[in-house]
N, C-alpha and C. Protein backbone atom coordinates (compact mmCIF):
# COMPACT_ATOMS: atom_id res chain seq x y z
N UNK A 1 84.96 139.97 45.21
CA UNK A 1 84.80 141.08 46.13
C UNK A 1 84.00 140.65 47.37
N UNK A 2 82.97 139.93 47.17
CA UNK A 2 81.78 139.20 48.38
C UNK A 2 82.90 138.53 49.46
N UNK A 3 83.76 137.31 48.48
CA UNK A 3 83.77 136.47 49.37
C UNK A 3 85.27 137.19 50.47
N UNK A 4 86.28 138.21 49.85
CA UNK A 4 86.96 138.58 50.23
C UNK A 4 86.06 139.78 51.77
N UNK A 5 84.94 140.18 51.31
CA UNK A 5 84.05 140.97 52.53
C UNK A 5 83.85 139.86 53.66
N UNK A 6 83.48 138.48 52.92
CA UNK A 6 83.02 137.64 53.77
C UNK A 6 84.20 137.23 54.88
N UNK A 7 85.21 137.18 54.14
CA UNK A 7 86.47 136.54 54.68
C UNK A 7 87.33 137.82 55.88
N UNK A 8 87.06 139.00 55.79
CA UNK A 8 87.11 140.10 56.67
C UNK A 8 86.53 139.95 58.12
N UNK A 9 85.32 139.49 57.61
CA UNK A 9 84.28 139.77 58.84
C UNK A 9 84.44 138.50 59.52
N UNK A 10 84.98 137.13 58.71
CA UNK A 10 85.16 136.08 59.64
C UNK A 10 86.23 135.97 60.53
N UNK A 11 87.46 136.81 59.58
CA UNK A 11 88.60 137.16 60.26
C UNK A 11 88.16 138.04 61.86
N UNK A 12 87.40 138.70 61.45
CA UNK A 12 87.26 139.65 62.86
C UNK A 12 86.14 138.72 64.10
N UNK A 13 85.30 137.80 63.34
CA UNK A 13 84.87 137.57 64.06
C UNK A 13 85.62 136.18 65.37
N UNK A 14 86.63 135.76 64.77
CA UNK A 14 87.39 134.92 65.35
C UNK A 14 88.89 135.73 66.00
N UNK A 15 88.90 136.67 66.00
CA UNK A 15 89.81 137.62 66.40
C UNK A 15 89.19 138.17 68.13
N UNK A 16 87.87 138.33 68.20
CA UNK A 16 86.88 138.84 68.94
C UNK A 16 86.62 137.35 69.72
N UNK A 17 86.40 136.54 69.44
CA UNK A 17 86.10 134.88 70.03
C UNK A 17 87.58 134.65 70.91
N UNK A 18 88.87 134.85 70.28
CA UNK A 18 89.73 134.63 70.70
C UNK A 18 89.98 135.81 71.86
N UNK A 19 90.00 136.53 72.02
CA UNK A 19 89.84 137.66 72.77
C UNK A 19 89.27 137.15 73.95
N UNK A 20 88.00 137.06 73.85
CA UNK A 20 86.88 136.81 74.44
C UNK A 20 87.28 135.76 75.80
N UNK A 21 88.11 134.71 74.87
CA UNK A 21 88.17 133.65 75.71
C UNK A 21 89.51 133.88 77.00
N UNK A 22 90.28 135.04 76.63
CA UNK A 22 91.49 134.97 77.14
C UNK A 22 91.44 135.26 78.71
N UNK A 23 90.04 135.71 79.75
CA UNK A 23 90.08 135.00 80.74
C UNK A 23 90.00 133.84 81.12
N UNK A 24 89.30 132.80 80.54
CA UNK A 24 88.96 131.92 81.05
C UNK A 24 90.08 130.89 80.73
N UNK A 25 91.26 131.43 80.21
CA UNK A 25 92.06 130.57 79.96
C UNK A 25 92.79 130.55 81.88
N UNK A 26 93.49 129.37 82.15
CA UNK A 26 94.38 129.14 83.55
C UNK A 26 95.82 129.28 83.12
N UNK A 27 96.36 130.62 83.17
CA UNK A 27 97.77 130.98 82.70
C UNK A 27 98.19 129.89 83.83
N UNK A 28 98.09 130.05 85.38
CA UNK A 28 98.77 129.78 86.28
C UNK A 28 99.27 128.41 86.20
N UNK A 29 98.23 127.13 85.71
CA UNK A 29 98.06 125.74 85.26
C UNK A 29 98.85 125.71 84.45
N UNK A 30 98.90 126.25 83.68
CA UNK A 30 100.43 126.08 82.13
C UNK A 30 101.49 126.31 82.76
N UNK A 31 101.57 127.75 83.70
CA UNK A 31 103.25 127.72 84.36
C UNK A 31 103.19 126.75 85.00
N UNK A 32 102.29 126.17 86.05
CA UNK A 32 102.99 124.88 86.61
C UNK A 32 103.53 123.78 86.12
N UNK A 33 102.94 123.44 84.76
CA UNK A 33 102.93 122.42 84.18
C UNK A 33 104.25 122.88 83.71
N UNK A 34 104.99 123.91 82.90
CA UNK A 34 106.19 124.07 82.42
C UNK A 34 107.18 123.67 83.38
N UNK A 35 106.76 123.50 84.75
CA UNK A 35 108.32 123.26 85.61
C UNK A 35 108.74 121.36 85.81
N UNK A 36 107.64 120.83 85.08
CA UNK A 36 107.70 119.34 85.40
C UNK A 36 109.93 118.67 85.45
N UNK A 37 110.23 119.16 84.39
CA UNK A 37 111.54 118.75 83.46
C UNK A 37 112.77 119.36 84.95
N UNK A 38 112.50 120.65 85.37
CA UNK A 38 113.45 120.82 86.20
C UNK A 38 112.98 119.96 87.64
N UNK A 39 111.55 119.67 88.28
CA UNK A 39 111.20 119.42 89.57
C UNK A 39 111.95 117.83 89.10
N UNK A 40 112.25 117.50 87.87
CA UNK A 40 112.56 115.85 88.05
C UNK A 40 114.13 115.68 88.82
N UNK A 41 114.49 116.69 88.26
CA UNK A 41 116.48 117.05 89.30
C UNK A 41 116.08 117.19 90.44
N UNK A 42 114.87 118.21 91.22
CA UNK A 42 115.15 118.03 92.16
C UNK A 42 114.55 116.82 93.24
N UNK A 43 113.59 115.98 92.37
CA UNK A 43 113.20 115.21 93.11
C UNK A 43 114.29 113.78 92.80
N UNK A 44 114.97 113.82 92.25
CA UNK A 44 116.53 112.55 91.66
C UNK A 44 117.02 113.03 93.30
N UNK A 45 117.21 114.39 93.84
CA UNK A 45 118.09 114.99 94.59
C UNK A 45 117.11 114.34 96.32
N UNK A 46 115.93 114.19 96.06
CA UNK A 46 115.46 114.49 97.21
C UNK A 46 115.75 112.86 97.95
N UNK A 47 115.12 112.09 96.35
CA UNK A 47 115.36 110.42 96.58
C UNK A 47 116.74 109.86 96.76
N UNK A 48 117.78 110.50 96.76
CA UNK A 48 119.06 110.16 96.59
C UNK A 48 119.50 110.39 98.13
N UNK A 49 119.34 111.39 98.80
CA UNK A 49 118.99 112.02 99.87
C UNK A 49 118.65 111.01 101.14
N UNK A 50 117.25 110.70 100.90
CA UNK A 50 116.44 109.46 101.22
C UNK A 50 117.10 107.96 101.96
N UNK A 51 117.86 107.80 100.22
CA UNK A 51 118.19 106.77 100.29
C UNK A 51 119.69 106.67 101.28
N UNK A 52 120.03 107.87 101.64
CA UNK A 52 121.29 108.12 102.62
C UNK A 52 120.81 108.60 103.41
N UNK A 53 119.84 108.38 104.46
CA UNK A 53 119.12 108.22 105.30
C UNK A 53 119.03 109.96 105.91
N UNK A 54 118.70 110.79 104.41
CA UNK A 54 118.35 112.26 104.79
C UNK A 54 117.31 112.75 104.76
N UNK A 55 117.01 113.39 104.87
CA UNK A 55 114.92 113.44 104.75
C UNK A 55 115.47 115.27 104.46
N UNK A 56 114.82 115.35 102.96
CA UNK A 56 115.34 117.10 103.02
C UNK A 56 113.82 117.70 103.06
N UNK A 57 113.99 118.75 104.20
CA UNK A 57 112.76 119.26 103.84
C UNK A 57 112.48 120.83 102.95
N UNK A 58 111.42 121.10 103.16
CA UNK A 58 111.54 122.48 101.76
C UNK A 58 112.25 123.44 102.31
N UNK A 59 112.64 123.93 103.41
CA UNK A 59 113.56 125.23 104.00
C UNK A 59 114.74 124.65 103.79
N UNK A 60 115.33 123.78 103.72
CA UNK A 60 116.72 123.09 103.16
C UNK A 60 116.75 123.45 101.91
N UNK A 61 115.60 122.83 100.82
CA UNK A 61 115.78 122.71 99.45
C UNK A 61 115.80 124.23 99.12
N UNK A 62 115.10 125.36 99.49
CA UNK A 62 115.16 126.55 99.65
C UNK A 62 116.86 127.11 99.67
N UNK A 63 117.36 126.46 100.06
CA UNK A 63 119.20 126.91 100.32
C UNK A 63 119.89 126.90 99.49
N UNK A 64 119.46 125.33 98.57
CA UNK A 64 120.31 125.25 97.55
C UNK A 64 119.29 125.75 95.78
N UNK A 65 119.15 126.91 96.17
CA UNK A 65 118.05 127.59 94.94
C UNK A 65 119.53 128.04 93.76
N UNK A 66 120.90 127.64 93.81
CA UNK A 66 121.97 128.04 93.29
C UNK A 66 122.08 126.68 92.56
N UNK A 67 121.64 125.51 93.18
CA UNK A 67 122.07 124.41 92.56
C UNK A 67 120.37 124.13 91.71
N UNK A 68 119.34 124.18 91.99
CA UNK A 68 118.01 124.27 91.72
C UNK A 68 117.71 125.49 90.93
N UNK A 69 117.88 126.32 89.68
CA UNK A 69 117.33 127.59 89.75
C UNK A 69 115.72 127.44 89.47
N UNK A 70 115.47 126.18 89.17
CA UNK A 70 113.36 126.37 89.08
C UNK A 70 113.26 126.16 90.29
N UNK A 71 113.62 126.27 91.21
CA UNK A 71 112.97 126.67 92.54
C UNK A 71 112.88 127.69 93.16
N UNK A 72 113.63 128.52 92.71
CA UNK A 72 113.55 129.98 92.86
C UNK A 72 112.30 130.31 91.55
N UNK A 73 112.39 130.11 90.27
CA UNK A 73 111.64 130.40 89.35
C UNK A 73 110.19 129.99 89.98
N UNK A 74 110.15 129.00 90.61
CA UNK A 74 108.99 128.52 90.72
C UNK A 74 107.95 128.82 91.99
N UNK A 75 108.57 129.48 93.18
CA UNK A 75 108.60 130.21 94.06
C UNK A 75 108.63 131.82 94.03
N UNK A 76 109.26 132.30 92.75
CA UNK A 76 108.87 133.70 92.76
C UNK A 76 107.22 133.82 91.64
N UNK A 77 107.45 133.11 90.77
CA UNK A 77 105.98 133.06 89.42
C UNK A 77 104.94 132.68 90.00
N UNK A 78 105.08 131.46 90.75
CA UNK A 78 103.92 130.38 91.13
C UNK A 78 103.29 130.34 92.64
N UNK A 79 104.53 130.88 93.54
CA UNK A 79 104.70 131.04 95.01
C UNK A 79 104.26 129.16 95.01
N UNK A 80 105.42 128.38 94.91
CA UNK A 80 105.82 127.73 95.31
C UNK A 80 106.04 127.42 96.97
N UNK A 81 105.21 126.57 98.36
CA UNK A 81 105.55 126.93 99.06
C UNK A 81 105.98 126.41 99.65
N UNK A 82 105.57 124.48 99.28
CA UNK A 82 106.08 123.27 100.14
C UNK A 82 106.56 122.33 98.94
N UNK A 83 107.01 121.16 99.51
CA UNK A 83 107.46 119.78 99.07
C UNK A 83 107.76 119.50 99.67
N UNK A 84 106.50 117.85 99.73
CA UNK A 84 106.57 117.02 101.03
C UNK A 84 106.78 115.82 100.06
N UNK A 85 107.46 114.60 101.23
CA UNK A 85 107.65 113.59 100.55
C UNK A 85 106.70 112.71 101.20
N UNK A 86 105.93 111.73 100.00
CA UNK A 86 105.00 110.75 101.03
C UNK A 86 105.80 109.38 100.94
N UNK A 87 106.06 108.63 101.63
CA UNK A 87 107.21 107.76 102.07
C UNK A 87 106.59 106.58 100.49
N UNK A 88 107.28 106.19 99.92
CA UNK A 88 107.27 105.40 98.80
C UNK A 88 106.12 105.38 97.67
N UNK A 89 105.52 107.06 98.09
CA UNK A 89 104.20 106.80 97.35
C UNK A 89 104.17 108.28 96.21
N UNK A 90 105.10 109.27 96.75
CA UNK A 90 105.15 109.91 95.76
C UNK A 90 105.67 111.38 96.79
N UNK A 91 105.61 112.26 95.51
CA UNK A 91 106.17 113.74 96.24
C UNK A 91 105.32 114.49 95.67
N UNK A 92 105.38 115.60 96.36
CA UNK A 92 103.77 116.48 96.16
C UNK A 92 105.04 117.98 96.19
N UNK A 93 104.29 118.86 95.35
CA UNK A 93 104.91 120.49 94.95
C UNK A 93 103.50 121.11 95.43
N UNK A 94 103.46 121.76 96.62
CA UNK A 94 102.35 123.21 96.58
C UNK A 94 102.17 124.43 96.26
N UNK A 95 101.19 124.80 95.68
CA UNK A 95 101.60 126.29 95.35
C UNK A 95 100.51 126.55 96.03
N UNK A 96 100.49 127.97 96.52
CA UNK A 96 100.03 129.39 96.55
C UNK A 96 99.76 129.16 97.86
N UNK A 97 100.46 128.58 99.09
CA UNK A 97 99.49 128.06 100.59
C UNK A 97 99.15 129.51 100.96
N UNK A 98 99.37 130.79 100.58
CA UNK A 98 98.47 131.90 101.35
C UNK A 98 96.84 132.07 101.05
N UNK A 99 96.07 132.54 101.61
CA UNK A 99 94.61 132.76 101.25
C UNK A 99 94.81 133.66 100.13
N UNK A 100 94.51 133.32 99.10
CA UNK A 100 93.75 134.89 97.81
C UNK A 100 93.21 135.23 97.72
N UNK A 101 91.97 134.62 98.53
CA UNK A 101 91.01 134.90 98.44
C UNK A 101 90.19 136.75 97.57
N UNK A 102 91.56 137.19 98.67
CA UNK A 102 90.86 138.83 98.35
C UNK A 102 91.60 139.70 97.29
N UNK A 103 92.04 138.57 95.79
CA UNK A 103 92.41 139.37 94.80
C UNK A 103 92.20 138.86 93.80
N UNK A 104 90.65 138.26 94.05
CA UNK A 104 89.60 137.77 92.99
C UNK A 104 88.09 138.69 93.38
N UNK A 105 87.39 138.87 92.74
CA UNK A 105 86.30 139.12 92.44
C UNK A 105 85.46 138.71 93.50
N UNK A 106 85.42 136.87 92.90
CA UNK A 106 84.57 136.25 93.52
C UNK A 106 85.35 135.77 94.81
N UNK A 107 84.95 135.64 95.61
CA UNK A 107 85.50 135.15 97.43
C UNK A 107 86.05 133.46 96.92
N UNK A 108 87.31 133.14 96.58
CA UNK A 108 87.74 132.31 96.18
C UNK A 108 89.11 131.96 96.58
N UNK A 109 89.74 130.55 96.93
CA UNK A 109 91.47 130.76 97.72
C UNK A 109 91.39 129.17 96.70
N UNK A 110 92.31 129.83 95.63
CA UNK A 110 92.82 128.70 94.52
C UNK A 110 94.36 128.16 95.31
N UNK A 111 94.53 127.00 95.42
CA UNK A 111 95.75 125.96 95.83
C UNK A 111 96.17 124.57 94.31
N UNK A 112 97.36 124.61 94.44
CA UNK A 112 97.54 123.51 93.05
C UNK A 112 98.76 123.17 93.57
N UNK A 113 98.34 121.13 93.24
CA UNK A 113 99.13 120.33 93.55
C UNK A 113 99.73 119.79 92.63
N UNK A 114 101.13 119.84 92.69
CA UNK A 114 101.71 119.13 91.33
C UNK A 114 102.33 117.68 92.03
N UNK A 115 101.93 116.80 91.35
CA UNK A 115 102.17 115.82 92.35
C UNK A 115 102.89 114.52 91.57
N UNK A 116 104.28 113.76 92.09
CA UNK A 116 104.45 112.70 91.42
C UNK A 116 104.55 111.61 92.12
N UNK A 117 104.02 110.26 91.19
CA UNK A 117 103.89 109.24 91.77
C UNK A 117 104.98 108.35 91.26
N UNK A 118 105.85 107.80 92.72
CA UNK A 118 106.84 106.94 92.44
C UNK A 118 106.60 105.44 92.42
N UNK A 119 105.69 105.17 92.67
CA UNK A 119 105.00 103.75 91.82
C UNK A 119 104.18 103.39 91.01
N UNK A 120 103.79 102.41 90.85
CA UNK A 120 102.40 102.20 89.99
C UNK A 120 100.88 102.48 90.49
N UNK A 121 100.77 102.89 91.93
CA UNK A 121 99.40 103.32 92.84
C UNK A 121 99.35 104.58 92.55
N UNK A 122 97.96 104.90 92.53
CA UNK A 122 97.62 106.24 92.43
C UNK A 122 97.01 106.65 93.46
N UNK A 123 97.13 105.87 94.87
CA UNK A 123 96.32 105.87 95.84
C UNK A 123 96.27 107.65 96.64
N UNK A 124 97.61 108.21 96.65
CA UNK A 124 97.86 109.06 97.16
C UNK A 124 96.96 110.16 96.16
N UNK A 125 96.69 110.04 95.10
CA UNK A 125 95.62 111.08 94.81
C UNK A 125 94.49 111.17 95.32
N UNK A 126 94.05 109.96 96.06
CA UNK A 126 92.65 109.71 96.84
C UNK A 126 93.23 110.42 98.20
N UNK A 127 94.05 111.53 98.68
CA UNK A 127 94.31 111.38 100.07
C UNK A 127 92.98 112.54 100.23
N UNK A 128 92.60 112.56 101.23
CA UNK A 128 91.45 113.70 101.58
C UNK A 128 92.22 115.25 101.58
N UNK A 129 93.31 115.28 101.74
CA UNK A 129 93.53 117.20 101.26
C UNK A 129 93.19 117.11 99.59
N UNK A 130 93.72 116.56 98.92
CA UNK A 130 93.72 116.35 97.59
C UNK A 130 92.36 116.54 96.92
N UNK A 131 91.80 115.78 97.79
CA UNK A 131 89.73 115.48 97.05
C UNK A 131 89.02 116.91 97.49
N UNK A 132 89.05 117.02 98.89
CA UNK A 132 88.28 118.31 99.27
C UNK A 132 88.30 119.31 98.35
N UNK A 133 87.44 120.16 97.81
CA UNK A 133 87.51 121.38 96.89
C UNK A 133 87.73 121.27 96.04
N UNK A 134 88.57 119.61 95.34
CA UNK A 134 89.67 120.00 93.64
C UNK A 134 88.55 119.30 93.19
N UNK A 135 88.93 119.48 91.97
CA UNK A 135 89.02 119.12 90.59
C UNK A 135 89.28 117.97 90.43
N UNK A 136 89.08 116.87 89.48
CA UNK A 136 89.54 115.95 88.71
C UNK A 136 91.23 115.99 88.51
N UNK A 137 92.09 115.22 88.98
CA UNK A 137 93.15 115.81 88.82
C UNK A 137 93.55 115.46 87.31
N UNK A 138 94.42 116.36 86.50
CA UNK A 138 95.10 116.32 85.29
C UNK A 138 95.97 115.87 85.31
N UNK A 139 95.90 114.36 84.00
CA UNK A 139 97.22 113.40 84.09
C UNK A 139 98.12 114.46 83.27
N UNK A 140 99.26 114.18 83.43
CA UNK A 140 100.60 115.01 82.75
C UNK A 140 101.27 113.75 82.01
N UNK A 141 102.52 113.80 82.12
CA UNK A 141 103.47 113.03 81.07
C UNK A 141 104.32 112.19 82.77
N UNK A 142 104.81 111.15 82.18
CA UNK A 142 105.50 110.12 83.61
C UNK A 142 105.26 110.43 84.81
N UNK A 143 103.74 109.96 85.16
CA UNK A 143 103.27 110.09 85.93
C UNK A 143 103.06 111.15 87.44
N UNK A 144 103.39 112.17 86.64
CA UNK A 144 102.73 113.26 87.02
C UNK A 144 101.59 114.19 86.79
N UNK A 145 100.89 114.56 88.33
CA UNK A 145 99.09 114.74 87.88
C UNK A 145 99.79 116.26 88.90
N UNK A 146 98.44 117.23 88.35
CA UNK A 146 98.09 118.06 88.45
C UNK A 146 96.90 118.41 89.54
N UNK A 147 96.33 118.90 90.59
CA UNK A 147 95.17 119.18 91.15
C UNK A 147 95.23 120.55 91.33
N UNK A 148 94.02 121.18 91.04
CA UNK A 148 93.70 122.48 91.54
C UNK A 148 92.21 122.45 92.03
N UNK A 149 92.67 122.64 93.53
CA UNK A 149 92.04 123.32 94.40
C UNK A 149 91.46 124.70 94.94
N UNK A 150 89.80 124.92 94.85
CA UNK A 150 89.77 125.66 94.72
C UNK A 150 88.46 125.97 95.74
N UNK A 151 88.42 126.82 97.08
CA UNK A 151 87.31 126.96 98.05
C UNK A 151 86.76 128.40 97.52
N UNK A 152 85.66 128.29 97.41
CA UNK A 152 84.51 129.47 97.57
C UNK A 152 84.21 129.65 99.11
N UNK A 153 84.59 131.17 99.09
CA UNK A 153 83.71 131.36 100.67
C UNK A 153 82.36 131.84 100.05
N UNK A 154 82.11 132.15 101.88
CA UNK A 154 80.31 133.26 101.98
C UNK A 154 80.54 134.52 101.92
């Protein structure tokens, strides 16, 4: 009878812990991370492109959201807003380029870079938009990292 009381109250008390924690979890960081598998089509598409001396930029890739549907997915969930290519060093996904500032609490404008590197340098994570404000960036799976950026105002 004790240990079944005991086993109640531990139940609740890890029910309440879990709870507890469910702000501080980063929903937004997990959706980005779920789009890695489709951004690899469109970046096959962007390098292919490239290599036929096209340079696509994101209001193009925007057109073909019929042949891409995580770019529409990823642009309506994430507000997806750029993809730039850095010439042999990798391609970068932005989210959120508007200020949010004013639909947080605290005076805060969160930005996240999903970023892949097409060589063995990681130099382009050292670029100065990248460092200012972020985080440590998060390694992912074939060499794709994660940064979130994040400014506090006054």
């Amino acid at each position: 009878m004790n240990k079944t009381k005991n086993l109640k109250y531990l139940s609740v008390i890890i029910v309440i812990l879990f709870i507890s924690a469910i702000p501080f979890i980063n929903f937004e960081i997990l959706r980005i991370k779920s789009y890695l598998n489709g951004f690899e089509e469109v970046n096959n598409f962007i390098l292919k492109n490239l290599k036929n001396g096209n340079e696509i930029s994101f209001p193009e890739l925007k057109k073909k959201i019929n042949k891409f549907p995580i770019l529409n997915q990823a642009i309506r969930k994430s507000e997806l807003c750029d993809i730039i290519y850095y010439q042999s060093t990798g391609i970068i996904y932005k989210f959120q380029c508007e200020n949010n500032s004013s639909d947080n609490f605290i005076d805060s404008d969160d930005k996240y870079y999903l970023i892949k590197i097409l060589n063995r340098e990681t130099k382009l994570l050292n670029y100065a938009q990248f460092i200012d404000y972020s985080q440590k960036p998060i390694e992912l799976k074939n060499n794709w990292y994660l940064i979130e950026q994040n400014i506090m105002y006054d």
